[in-house]
PDBML (XML) file of the C-alpha atoms, coordinates in Angstrom:
<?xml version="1.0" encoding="UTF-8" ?>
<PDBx:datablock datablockName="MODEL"
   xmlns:PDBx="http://pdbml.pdb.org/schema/pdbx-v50.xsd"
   xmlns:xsi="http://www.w3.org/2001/XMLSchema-instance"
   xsi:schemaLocation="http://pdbml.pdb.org/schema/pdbx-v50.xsd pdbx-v50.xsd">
   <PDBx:atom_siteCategory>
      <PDBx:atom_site id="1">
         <PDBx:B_iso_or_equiv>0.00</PDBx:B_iso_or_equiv>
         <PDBx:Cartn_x>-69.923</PDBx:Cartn_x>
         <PDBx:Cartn_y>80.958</PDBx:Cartn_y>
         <PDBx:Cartn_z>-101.476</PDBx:Cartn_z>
         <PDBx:auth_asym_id>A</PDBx:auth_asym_id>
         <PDBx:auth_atom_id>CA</PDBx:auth_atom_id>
         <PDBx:auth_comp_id>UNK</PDBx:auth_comp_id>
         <PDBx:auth_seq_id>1</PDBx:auth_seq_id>
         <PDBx:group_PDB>ATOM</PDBx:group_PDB>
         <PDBx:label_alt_id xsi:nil="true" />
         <PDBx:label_asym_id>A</PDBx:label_asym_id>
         <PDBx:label_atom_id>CA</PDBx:label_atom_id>
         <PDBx:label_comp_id>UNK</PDBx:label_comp_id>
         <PDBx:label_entity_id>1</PDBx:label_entity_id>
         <PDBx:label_seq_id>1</PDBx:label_seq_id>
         <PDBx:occupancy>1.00</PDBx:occupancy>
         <PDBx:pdbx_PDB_model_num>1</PDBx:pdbx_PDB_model_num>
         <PDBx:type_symbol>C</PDBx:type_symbol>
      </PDBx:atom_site>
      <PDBx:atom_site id="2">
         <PDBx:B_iso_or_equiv>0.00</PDBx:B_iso_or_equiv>
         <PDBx:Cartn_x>-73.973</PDBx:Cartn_x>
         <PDBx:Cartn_y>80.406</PDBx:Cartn_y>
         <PDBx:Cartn_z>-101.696</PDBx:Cartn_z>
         <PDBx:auth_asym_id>A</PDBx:auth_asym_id>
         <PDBx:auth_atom_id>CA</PDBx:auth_atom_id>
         <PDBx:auth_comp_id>UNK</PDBx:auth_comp_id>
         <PDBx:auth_seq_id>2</PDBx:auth_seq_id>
         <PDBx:group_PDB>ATOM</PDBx:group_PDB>
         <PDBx:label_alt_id xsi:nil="true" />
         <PDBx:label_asym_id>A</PDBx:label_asym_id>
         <PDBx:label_atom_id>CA</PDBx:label_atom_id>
         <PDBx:label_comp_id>UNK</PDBx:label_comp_id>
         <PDBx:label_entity_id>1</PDBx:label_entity_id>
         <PDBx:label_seq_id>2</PDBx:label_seq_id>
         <PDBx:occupancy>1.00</PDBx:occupancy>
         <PDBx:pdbx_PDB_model_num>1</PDBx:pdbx_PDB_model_num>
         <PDBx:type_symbol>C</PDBx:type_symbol>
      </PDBx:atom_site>
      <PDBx:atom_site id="3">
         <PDBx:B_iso_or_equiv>0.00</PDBx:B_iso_or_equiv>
         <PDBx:Cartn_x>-76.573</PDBx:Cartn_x>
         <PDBx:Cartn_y>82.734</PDBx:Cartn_y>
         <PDBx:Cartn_z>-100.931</PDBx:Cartn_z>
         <PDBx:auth_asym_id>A</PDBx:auth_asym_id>
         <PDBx:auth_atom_id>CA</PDBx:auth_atom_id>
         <PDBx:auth_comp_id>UNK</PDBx:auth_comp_id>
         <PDBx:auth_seq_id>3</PDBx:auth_seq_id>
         <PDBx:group_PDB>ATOM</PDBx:group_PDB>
         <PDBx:label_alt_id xsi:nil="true" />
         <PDBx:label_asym_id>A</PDBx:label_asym_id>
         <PDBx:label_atom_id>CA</PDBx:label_atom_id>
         <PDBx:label_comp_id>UNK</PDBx:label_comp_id>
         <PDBx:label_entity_id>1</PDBx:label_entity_id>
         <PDBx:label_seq_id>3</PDBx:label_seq_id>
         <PDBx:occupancy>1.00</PDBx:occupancy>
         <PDBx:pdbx_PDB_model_num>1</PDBx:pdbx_PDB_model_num>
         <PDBx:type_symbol>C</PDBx:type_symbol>
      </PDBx:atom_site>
      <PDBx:atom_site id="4">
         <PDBx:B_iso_or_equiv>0.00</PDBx:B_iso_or_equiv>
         <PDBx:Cartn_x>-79.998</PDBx:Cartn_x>
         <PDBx:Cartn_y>81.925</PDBx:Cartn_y>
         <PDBx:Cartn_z>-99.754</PDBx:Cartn_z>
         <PDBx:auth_asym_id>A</PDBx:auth_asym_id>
         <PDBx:auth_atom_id>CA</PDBx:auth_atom_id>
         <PDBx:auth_comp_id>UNK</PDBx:auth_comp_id>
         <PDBx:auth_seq_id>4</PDBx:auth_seq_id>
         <PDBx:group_PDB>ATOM</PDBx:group_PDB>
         <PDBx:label_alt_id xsi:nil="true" />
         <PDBx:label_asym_id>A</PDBx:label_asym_id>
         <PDBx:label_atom_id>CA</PDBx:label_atom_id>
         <PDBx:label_comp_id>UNK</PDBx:label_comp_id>
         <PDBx:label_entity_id>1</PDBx:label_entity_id>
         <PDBx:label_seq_id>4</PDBx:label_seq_id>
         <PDBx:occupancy>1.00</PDBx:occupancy>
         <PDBx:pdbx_PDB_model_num>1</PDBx:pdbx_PDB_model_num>
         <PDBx:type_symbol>C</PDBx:type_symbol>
      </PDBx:atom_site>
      <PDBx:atom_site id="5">
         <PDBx:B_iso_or_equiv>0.00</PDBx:B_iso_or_equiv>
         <PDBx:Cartn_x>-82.846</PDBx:Cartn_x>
         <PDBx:Cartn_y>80.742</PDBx:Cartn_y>
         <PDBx:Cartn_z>-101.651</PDBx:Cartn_z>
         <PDBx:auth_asym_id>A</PDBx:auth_asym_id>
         <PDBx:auth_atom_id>CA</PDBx:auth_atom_id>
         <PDBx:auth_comp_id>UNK</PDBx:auth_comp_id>
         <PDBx:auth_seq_id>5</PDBx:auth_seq_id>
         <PDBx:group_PDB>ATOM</PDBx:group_PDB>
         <PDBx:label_alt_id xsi:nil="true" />
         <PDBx:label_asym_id>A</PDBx:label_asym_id>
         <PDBx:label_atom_id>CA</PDBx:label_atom_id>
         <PDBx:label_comp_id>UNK</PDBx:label_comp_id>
         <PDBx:label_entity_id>1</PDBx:label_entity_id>
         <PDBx:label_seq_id>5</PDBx:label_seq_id>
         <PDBx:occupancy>1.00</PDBx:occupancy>
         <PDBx:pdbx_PDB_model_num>1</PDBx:pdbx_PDB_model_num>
         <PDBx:type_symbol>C</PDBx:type_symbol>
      </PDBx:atom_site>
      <PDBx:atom_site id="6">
         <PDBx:B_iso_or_equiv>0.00</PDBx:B_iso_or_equiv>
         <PDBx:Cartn_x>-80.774</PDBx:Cartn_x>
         <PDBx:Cartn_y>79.219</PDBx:Cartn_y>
         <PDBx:Cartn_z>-104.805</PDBx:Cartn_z>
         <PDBx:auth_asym_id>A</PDBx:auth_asym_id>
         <PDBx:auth_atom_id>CA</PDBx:auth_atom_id>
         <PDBx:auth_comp_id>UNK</PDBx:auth_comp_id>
         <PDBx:auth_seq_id>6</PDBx:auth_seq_id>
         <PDBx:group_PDB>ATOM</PDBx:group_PDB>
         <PDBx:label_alt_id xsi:nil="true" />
         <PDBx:label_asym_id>A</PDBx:label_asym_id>
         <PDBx:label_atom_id>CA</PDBx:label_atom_id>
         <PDBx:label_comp_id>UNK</PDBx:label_comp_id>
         <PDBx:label_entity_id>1</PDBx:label_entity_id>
         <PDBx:label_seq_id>6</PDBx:label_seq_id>
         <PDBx:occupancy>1.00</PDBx:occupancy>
         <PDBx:pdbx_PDB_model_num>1</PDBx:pdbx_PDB_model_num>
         <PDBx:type_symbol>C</PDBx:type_symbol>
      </PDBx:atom_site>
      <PDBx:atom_site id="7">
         <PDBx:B_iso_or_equiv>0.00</PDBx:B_iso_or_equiv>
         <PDBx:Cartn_x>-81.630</PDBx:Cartn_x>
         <PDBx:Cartn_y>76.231</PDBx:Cartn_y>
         <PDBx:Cartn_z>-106.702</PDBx:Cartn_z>
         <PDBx:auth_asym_id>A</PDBx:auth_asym_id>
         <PDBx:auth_atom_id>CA</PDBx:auth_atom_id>
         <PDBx:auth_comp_id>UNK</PDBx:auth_comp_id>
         <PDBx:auth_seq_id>7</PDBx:auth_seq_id>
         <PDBx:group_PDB>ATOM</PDBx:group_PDB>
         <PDBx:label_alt_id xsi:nil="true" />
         <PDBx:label_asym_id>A</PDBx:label_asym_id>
         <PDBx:label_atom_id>CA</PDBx:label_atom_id>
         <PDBx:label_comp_id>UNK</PDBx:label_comp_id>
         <PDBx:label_entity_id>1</PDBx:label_entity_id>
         <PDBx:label_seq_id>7</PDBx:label_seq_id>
         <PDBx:occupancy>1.00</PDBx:occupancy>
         <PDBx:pdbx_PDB_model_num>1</PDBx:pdbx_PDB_model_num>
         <PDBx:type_symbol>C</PDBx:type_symbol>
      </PDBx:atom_site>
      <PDBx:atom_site id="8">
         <PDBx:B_iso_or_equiv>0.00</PDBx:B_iso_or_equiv>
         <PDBx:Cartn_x>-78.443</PDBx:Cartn_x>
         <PDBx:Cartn_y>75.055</PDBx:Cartn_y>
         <PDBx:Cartn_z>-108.825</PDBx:Cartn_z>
         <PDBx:auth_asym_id>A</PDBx:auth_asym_id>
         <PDBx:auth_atom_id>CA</PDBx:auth_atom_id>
         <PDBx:auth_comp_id>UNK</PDBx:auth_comp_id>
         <PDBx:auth_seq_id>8</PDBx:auth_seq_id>
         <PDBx:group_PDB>ATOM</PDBx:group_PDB>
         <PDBx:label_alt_id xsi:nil="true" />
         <PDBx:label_asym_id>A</PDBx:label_asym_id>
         <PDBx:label_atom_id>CA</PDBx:label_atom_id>
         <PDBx:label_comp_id>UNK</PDBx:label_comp_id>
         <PDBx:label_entity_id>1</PDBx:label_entity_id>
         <PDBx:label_seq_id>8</PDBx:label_seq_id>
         <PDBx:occupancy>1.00</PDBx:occupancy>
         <PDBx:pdbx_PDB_model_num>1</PDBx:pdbx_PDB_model_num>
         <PDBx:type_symbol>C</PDBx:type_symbol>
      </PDBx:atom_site>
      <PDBx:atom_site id="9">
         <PDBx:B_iso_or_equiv>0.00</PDBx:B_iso_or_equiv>
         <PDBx:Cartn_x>-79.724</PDBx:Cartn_x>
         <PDBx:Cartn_y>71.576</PDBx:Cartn_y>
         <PDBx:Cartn_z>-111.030</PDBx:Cartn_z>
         <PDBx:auth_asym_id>A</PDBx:auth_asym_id>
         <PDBx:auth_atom_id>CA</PDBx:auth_atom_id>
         <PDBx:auth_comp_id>UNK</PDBx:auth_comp_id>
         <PDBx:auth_seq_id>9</PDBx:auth_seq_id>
         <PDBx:group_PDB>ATOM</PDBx:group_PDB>
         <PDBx:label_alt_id xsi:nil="true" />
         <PDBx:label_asym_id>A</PDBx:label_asym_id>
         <PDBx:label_atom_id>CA</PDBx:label_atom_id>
         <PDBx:label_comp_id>UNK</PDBx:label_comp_id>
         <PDBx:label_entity_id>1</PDBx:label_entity_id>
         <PDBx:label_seq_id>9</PDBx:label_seq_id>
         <PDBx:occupancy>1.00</PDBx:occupancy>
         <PDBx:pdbx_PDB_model_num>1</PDBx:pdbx_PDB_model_num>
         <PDBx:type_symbol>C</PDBx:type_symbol>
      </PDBx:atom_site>
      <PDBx:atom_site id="10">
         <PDBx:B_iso_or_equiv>0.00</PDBx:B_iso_or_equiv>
         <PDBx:Cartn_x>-77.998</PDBx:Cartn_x>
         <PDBx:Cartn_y>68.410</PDBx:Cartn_y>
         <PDBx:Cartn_z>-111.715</PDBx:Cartn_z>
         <PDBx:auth_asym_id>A</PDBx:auth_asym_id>
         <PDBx:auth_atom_id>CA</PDBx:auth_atom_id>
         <PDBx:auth_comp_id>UNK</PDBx:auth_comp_id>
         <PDBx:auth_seq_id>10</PDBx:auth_seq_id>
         <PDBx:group_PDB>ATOM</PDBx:group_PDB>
         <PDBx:label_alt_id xsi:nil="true" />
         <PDBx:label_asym_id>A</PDBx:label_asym_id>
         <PDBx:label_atom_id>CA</PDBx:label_atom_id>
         <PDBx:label_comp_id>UNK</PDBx:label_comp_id>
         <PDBx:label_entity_id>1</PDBx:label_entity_id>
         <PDBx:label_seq_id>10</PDBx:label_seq_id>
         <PDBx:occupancy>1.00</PDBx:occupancy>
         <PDBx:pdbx_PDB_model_num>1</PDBx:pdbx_PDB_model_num>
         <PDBx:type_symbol>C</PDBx:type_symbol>
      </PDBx:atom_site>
      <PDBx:atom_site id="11">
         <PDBx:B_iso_or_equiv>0.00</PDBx:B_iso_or_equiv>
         <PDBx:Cartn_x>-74.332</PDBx:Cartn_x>
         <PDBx:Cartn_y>68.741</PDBx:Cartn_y>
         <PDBx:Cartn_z>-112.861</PDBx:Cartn_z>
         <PDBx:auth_asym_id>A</PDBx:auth_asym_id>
         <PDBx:auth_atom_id>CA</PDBx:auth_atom_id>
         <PDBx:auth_comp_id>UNK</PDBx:auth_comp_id>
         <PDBx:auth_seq_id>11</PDBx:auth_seq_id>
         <PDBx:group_PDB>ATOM</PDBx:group_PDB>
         <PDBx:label_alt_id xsi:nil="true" />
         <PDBx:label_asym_id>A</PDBx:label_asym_id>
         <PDBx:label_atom_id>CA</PDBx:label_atom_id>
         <PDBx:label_comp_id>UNK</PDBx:label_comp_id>
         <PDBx:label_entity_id>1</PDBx:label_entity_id>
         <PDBx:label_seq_id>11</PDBx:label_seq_id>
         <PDBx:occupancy>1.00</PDBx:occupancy>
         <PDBx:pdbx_PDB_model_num>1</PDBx:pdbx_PDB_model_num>
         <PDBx:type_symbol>C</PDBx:type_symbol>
      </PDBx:atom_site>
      <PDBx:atom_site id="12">
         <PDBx:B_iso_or_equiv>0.00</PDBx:B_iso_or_equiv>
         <PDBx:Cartn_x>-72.997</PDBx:Cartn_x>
         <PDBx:Cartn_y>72.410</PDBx:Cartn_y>
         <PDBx:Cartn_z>-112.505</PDBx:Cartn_z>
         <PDBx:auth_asym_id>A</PDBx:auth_asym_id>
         <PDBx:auth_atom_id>CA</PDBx:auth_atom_id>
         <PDBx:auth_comp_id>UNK</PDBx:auth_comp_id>
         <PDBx:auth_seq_id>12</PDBx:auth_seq_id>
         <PDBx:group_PDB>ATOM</PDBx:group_PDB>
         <PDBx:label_alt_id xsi:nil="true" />
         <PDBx:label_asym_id>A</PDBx:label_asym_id>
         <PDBx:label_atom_id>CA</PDBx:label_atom_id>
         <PDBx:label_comp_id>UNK</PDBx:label_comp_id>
         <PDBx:label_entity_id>1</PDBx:label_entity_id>
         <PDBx:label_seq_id>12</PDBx:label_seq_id>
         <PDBx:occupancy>1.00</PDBx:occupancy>
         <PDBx:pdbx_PDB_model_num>1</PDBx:pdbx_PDB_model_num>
         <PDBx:type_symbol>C</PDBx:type_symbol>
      </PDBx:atom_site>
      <PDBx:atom_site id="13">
         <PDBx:B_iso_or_equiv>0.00</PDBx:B_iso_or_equiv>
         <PDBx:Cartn_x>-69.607</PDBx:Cartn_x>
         <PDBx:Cartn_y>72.473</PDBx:Cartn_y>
         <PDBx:Cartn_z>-112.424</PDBx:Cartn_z>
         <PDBx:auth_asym_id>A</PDBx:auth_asym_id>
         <PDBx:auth_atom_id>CA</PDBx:auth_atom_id>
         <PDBx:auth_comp_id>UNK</PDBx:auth_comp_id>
         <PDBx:auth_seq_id>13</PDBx:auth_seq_id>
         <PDBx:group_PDB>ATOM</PDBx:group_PDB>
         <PDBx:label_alt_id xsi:nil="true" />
         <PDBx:label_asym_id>A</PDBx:label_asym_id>
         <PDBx:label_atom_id>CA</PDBx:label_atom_id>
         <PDBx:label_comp_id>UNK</PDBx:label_comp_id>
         <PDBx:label_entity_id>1</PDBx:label_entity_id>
         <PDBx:label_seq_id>13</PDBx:label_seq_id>
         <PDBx:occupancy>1.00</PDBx:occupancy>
         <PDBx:pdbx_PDB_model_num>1</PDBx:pdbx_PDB_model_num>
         <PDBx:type_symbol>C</PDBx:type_symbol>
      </PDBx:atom_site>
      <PDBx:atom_site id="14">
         <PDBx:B_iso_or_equiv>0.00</PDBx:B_iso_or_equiv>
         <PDBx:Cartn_x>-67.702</PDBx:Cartn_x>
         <PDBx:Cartn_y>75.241</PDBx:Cartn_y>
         <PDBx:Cartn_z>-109.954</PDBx:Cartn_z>
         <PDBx:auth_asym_id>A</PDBx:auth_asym_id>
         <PDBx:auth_atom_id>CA</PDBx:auth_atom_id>
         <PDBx:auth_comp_id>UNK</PDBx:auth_comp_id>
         <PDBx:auth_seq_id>14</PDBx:auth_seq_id>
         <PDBx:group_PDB>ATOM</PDBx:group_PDB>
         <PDBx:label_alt_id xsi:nil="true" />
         <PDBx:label_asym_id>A</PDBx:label_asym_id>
         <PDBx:label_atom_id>CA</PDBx:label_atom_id>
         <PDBx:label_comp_id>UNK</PDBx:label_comp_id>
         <PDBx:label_entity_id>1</PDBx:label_entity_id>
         <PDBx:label_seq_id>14</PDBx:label_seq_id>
         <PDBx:occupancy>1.00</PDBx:occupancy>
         <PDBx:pdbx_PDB_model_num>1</PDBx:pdbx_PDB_model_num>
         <PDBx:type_symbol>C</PDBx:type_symbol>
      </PDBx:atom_site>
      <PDBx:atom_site id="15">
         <PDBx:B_iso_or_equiv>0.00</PDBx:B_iso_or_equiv>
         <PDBx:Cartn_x>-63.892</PDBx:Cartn_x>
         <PDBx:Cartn_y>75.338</PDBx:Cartn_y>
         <PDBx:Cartn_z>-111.052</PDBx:Cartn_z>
         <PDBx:auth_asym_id>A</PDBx:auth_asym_id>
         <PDBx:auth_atom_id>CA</PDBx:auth_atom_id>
         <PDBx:auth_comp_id>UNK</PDBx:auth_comp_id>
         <PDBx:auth_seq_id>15</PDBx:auth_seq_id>
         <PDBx:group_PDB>ATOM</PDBx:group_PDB>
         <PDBx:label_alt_id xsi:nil="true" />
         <PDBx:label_asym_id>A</PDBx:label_asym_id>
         <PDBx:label_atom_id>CA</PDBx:label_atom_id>
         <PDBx:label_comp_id>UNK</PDBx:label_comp_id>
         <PDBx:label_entity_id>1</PDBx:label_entity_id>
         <PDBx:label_seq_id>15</PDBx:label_seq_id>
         <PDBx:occupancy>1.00</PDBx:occupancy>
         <PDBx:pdbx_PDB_model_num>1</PDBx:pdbx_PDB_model_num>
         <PDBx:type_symbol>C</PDBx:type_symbol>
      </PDBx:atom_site>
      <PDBx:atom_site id="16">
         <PDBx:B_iso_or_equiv>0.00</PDBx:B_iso_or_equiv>
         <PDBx:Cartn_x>-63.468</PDBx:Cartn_x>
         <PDBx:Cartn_y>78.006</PDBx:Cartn_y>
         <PDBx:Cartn_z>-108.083</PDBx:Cartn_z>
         <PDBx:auth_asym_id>A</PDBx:auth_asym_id>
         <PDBx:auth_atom_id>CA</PDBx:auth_atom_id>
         <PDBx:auth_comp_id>UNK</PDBx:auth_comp_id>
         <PDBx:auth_seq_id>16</PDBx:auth_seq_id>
         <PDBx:group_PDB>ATOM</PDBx:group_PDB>
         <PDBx:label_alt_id xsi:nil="true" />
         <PDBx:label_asym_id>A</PDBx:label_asym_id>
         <PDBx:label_atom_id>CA</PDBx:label_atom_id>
         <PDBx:label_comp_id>UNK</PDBx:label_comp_id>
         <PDBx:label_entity_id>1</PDBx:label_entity_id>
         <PDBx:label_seq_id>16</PDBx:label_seq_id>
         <PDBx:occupancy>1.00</PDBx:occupancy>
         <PDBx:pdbx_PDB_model_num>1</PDBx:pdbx_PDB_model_num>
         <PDBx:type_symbol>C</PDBx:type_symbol>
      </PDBx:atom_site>
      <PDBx:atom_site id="17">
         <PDBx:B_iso_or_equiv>0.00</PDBx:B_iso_or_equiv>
         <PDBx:Cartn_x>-59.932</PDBx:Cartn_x>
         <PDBx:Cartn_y>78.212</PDBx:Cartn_y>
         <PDBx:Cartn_z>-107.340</PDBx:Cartn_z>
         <PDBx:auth_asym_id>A</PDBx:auth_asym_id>
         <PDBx:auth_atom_id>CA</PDBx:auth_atom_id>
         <PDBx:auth_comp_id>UNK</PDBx:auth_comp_id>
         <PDBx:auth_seq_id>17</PDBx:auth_seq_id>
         <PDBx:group_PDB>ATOM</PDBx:group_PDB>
         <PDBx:label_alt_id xsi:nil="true" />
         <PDBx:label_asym_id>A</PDBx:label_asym_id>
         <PDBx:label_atom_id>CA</PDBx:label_atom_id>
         <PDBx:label_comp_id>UNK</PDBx:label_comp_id>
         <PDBx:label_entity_id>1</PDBx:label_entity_id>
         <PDBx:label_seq_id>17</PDBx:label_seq_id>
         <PDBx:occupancy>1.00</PDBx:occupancy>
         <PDBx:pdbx_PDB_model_num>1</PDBx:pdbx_PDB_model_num>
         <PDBx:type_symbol>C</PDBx:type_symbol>
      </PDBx:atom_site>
      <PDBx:atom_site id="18">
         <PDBx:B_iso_or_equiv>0.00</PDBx:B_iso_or_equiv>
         <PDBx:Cartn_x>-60.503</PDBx:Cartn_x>
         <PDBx:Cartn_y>82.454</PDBx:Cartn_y>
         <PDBx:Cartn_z>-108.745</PDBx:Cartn_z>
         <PDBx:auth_asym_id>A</PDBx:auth_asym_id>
         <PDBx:auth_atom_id>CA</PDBx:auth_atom_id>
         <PDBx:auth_comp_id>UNK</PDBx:auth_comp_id>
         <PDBx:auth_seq_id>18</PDBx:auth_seq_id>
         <PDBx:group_PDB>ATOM</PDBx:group_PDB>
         <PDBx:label_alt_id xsi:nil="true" />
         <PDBx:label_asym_id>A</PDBx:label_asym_id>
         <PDBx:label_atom_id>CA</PDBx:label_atom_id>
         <PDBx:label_comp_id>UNK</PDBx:label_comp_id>
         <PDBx:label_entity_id>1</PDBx:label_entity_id>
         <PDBx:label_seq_id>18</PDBx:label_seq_id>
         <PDBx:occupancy>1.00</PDBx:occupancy>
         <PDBx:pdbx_PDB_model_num>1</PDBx:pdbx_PDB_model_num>
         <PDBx:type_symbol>C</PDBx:type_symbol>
      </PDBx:atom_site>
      <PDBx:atom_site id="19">
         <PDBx:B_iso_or_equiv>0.00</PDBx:B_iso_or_equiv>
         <PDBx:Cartn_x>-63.598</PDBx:Cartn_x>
         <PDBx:Cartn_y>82.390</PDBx:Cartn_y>
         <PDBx:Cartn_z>-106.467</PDBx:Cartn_z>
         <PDBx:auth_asym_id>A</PDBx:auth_asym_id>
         <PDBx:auth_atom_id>CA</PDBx:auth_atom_id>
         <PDBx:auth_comp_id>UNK</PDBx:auth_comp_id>
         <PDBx:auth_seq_id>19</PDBx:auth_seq_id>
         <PDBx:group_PDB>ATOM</PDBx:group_PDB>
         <PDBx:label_alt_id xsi:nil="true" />
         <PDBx:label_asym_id>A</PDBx:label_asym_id>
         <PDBx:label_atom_id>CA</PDBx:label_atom_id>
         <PDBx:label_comp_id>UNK</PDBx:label_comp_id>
         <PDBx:label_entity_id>1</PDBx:label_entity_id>
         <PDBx:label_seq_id>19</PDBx:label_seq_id>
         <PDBx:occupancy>1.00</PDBx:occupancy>
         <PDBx:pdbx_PDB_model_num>1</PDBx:pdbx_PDB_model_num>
         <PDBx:type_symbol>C</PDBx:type_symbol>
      </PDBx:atom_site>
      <PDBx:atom_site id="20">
         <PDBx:B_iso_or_equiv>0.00</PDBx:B_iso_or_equiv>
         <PDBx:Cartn_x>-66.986</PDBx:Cartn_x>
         <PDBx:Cartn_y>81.722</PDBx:Cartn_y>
         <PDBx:Cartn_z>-106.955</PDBx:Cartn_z>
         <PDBx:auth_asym_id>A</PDBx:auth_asym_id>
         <PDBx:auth_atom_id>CA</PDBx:auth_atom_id>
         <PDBx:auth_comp_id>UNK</PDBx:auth_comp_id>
         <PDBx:auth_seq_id>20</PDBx:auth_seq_id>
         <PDBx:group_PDB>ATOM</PDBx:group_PDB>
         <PDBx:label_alt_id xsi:nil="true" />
         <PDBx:label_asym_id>A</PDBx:label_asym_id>
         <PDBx:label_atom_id>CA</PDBx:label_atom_id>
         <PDBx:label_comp_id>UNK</PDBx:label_comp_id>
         <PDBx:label_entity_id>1</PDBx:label_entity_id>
         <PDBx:label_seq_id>20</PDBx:label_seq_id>
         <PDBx:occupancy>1.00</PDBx:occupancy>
         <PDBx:pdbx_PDB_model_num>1</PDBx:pdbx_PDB_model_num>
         <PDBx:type_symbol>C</PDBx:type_symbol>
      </PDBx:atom_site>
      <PDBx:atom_site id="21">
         <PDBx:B_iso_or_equiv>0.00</PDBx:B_iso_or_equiv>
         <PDBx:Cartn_x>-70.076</PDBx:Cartn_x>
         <PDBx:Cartn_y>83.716</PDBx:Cartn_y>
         <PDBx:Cartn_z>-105.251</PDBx:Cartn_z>
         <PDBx:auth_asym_id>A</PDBx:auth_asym_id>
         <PDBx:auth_atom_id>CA</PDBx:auth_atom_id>
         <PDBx:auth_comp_id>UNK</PDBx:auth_comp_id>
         <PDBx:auth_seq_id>21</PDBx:auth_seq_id>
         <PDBx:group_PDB>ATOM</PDBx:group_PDB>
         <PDBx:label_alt_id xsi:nil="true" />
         <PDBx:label_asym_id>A</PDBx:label_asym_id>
         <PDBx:label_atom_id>CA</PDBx:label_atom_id>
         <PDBx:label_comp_id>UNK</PDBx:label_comp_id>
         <PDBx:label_entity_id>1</PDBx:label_entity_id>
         <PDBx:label_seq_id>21</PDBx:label_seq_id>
         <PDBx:occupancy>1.00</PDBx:occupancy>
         <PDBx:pdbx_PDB_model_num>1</PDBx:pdbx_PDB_model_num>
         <PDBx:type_symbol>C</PDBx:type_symbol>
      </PDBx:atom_site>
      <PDBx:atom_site id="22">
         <PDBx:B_iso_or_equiv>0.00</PDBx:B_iso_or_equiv>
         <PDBx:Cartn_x>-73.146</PDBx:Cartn_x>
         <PDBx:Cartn_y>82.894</PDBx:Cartn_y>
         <PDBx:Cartn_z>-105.875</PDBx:Cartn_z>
         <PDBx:auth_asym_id>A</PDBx:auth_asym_id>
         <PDBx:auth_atom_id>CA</PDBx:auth_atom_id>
         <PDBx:auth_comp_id>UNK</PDBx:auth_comp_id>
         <PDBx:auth_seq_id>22</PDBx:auth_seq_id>
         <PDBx:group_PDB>ATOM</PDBx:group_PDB>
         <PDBx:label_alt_id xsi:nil="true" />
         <PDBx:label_asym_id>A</PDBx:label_asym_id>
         <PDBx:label_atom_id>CA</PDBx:label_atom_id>
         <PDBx:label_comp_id>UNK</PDBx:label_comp_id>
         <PDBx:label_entity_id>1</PDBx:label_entity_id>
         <PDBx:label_seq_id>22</PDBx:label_seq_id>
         <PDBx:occupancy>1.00</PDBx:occupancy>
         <PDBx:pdbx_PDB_model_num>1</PDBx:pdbx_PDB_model_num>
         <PDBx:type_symbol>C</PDBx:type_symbol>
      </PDBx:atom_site>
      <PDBx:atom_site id="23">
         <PDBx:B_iso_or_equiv>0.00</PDBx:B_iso_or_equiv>
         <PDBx:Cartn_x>-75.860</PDBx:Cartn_x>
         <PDBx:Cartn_y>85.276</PDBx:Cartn_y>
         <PDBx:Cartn_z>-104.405</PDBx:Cartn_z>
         <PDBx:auth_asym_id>A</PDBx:auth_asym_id>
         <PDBx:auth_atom_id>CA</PDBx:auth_atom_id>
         <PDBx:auth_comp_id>UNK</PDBx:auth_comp_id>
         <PDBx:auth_seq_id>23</PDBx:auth_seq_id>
         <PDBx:group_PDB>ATOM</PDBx:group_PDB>
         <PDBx:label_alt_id xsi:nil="true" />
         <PDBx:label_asym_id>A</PDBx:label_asym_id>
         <PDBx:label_atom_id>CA</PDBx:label_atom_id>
         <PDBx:label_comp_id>UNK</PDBx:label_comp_id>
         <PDBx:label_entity_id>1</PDBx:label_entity_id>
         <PDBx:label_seq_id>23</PDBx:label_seq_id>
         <PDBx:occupancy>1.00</PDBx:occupancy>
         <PDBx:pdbx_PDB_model_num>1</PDBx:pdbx_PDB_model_num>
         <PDBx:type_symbol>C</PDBx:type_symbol>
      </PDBx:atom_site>
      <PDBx:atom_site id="24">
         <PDBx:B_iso_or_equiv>0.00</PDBx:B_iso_or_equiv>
         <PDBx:Cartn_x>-79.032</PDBx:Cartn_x>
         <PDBx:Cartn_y>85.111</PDBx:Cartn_y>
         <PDBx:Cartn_z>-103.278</PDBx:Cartn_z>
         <PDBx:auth_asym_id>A</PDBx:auth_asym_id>
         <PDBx:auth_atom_id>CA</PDBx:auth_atom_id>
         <PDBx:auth_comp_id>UNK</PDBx:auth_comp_id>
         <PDBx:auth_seq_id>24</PDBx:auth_seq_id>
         <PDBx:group_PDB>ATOM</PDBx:group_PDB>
         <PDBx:label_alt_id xsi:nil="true" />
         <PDBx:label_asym_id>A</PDBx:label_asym_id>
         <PDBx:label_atom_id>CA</PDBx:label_atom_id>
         <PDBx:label_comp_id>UNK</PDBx:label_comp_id>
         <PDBx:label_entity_id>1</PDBx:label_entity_id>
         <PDBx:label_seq_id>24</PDBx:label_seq_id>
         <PDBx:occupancy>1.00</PDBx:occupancy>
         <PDBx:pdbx_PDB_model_num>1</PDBx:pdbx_PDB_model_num>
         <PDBx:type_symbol>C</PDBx:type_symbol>
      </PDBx:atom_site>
   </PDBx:atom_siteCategory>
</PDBx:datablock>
């Protein structure tokens, strides 16, 4: 999940299957 007004840059890497939020 991906809040609002984020910037994530070249090449992150989510291994999410535990869950991953990601706020705001």
């Amino acid at each position: 999940r991906i809040g609002k007004n984020t910037f994530i840059n070249h090449a992150c890497s989510c291994v999410d299957m535990g869950g991953v939020t990601i706020g705001n």
